[in-house]
N, C-alpha and C. Protein backbone atom coordinates (compact mmCIF):
# COMPACT_ATOMS: atom_id res chain seq x y z
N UNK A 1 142.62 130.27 75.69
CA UNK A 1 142.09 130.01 77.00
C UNK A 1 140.86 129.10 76.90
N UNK A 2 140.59 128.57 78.14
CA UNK A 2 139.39 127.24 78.03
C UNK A 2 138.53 127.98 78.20
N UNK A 3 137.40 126.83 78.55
CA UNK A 3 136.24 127.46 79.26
C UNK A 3 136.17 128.05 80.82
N UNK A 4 135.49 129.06 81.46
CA UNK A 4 135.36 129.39 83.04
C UNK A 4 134.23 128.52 83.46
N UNK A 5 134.64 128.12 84.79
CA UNK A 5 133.44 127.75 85.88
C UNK A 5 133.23 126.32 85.84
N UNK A 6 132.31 126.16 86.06
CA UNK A 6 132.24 124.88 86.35
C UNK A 6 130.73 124.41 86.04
N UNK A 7 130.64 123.08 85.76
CA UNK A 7 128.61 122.90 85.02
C UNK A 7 129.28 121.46 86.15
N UNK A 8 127.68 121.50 86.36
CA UNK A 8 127.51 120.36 86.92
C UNK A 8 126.61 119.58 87.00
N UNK A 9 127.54 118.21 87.07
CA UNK A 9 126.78 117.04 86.08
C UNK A 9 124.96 116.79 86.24
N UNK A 10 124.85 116.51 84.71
CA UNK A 10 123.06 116.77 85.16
C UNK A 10 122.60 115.11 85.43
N UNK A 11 123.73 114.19 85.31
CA UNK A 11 123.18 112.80 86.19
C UNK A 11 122.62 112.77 87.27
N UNK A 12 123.58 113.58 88.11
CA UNK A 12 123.57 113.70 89.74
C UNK A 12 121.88 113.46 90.10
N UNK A 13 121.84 112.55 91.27
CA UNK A 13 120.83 112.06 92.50
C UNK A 13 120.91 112.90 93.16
N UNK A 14 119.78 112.87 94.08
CA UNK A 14 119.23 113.26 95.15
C UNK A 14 120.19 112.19 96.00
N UNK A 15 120.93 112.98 97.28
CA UNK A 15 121.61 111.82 98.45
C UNK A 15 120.34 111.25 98.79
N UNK A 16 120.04 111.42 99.08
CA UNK A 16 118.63 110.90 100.12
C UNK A 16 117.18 111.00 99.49
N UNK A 17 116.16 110.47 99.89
CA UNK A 17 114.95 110.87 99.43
C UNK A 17 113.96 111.33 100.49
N UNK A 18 112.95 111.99 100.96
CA UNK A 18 112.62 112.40 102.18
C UNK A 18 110.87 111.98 101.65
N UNK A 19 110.50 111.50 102.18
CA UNK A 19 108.90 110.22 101.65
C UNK A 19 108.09 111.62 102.48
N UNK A 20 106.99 112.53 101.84
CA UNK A 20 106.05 113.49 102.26
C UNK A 20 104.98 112.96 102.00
N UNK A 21 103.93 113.66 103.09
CA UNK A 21 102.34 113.56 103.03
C UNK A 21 102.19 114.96 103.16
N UNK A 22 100.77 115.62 102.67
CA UNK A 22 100.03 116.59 103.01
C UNK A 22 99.15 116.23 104.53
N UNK A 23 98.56 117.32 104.92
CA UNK A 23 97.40 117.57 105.97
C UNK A 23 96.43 116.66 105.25
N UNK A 24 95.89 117.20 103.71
CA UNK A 24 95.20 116.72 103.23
C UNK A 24 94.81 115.01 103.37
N UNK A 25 95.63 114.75 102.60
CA UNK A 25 96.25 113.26 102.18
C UNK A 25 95.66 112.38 103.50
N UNK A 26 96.29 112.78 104.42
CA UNK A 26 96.41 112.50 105.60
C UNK A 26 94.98 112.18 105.93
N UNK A 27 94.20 113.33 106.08
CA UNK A 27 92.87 112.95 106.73
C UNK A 27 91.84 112.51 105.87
N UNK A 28 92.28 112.21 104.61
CA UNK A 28 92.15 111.46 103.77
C UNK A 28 91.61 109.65 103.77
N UNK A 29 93.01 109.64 104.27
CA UNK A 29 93.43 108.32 103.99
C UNK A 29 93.25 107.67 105.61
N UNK A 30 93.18 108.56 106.71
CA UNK A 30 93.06 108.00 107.87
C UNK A 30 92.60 106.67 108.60
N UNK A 31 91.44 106.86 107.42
CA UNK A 31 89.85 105.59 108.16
C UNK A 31 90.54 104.68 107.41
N UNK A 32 91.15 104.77 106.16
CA UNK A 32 91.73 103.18 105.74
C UNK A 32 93.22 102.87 106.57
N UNK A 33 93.61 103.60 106.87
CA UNK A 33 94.99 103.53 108.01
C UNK A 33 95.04 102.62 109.56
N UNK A 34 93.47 103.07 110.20
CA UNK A 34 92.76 102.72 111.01
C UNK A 34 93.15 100.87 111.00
N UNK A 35 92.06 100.78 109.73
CA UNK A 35 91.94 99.44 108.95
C UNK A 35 92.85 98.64 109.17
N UNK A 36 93.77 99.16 108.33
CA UNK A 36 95.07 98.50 108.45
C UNK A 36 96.27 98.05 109.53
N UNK A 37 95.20 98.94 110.79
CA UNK A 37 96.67 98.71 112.05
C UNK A 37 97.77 99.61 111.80
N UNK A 38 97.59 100.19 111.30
CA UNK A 38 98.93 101.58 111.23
C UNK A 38 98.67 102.63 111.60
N UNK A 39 97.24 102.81 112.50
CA UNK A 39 96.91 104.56 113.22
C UNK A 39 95.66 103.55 114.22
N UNK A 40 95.70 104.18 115.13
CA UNK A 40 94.88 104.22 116.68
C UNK A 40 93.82 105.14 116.58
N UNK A 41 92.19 104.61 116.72
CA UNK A 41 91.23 105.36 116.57
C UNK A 41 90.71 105.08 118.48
N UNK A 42 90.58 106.58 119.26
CA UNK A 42 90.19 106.15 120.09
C UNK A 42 89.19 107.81 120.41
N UNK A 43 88.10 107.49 120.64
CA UNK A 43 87.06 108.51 120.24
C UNK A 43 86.62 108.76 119.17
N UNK A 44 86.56 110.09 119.26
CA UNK A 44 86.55 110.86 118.00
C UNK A 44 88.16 111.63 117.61
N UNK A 45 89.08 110.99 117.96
CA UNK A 45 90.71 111.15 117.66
C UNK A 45 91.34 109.87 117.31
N UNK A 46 92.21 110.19 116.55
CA UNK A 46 93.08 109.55 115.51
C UNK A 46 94.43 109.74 116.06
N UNK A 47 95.60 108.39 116.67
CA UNK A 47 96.83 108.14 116.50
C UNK A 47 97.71 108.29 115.67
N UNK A 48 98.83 108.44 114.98
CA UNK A 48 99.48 107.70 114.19
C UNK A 48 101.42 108.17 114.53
N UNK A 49 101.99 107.07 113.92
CA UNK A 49 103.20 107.43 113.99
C UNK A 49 103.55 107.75 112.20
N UNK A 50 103.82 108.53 112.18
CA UNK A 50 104.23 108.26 110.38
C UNK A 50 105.46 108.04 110.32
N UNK A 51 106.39 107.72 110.92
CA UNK A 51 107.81 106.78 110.70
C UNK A 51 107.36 105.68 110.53
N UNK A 52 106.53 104.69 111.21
CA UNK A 52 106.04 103.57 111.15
C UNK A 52 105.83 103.08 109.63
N UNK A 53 104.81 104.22 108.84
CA UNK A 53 104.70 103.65 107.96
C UNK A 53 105.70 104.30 106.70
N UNK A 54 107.03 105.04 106.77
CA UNK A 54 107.91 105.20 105.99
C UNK A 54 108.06 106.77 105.54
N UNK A 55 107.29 107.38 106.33
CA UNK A 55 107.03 108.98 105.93
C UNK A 55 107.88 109.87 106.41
N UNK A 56 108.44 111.02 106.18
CA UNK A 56 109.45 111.57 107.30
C UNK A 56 109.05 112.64 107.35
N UNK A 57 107.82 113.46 106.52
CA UNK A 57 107.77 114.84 106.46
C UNK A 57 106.42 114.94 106.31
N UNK A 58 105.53 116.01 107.50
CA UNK A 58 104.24 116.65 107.12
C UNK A 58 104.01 117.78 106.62
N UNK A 59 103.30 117.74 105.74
CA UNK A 59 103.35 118.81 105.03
C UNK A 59 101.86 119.57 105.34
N UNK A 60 101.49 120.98 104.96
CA UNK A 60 100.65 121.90 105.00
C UNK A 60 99.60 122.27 104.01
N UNK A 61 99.33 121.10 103.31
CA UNK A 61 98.41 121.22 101.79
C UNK A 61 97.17 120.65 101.97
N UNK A 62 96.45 121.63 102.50
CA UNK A 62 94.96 121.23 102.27
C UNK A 62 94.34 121.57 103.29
N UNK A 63 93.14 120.78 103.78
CA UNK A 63 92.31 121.05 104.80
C UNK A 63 92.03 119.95 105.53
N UNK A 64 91.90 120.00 106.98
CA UNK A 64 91.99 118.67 107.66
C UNK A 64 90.73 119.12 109.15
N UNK A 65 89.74 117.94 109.30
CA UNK A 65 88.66 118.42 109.62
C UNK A 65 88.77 117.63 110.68
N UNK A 66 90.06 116.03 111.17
CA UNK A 66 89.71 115.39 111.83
C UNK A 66 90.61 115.71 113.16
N UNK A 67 90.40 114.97 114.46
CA UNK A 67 91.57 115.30 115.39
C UNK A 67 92.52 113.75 115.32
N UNK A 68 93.61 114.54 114.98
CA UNK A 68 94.96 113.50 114.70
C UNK A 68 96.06 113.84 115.93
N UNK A 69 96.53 113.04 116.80
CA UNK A 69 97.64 112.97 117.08
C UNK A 69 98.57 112.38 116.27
N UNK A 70 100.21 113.12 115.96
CA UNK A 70 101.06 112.91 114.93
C UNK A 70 102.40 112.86 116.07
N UNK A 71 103.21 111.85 115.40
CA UNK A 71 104.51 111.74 115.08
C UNK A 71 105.02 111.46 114.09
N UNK A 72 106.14 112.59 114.19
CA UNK A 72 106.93 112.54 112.65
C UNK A 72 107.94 113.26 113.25
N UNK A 73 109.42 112.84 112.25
CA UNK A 73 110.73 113.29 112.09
C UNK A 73 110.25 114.81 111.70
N UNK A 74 110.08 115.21 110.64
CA UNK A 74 109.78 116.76 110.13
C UNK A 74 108.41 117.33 110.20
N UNK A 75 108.16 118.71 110.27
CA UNK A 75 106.85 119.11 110.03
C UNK A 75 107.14 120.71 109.47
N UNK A 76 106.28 120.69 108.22
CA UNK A 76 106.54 122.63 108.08
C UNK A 76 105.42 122.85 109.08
N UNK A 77 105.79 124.32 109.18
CA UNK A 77 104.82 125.41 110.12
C UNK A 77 103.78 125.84 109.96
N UNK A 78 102.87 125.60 108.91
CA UNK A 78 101.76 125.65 108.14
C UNK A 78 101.20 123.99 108.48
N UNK A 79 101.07 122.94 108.87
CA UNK A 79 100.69 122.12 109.06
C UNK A 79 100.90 121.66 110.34
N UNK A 80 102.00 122.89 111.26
CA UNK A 80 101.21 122.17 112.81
C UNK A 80 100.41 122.80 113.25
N UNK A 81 100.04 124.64 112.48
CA UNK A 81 98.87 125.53 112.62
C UNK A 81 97.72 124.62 112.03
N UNK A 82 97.54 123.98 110.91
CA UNK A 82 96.33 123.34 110.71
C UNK A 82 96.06 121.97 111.74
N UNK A 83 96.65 121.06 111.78
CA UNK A 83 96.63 120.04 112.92
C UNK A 83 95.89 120.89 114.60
N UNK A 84 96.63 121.68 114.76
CA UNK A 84 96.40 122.43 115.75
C UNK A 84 95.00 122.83 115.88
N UNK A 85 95.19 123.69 114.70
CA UNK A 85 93.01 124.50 114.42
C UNK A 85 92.21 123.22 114.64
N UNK A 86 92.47 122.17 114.05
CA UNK A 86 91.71 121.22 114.25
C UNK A 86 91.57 120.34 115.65
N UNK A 87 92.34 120.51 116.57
CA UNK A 87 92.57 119.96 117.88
C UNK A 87 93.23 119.03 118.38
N UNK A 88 94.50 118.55 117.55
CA UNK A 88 95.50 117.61 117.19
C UNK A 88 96.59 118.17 117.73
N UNK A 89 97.66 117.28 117.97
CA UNK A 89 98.95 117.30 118.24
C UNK A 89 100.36 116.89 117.78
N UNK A 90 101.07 117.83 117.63
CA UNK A 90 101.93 117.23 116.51
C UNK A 90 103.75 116.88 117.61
N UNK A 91 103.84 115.28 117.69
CA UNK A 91 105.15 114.92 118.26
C UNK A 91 106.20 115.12 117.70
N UNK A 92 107.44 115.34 117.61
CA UNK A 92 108.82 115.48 117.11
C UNK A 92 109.37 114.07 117.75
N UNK A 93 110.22 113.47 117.38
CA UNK A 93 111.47 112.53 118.04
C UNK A 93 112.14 113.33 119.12
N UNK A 94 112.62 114.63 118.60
CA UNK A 94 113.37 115.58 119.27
C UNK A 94 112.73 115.92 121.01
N UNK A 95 111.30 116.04 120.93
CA UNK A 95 110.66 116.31 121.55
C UNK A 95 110.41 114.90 123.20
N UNK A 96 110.47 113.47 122.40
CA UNK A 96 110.10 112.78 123.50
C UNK A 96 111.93 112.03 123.90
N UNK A 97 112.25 113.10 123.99
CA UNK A 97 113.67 112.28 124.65
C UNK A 97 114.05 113.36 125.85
């Protein structure tokens, strides 16, 4: 008799790749984002779309002190509680149709 089951191949890709940021990262990198024309500073609040600049997923790692309005395809649940604490808003696609 052969072998049972089945192994599977350890070449194999990822179908897709899904491009993440942290909370952190994020309020981070904001004021150079600003800069660049890829996020809207109007007050003391922060714009951004993160599809725009290639991102699809927010993530919940860290601490974020600024007020951001967000759009994004994904968000875990731990990073629209922090966005939130901070006085920010987090858009879905799902959401503006």
């Amino acid at each position: 008799m052969g072998k049972k089951g089945f192994k599977r191949p350890q070449d194999l890709t990822r179908i897709y790749q899904v491009n993440t940021i942290n909370v952190k990262d994020l309020d981070q990198s904001i004021d150079n984002l600003v800069l660049d024309k890829k996020a809207i500073k109007s007050g003391n609040s922060y714009s951004i779309n993160l599809n725009e600049i290639n991102i699809q997923k927010l993530l919940g790692k860290g601490v974020i002190n600024k007020v951001i309005n967000i759009t994004v395809n994904k968000v875990s649940q731990r990073a629209i509680e922090k966005i939130q604490e901070a006085g920010g808003k987090i858009t879905l696609p799902s959401q503006t149709k």
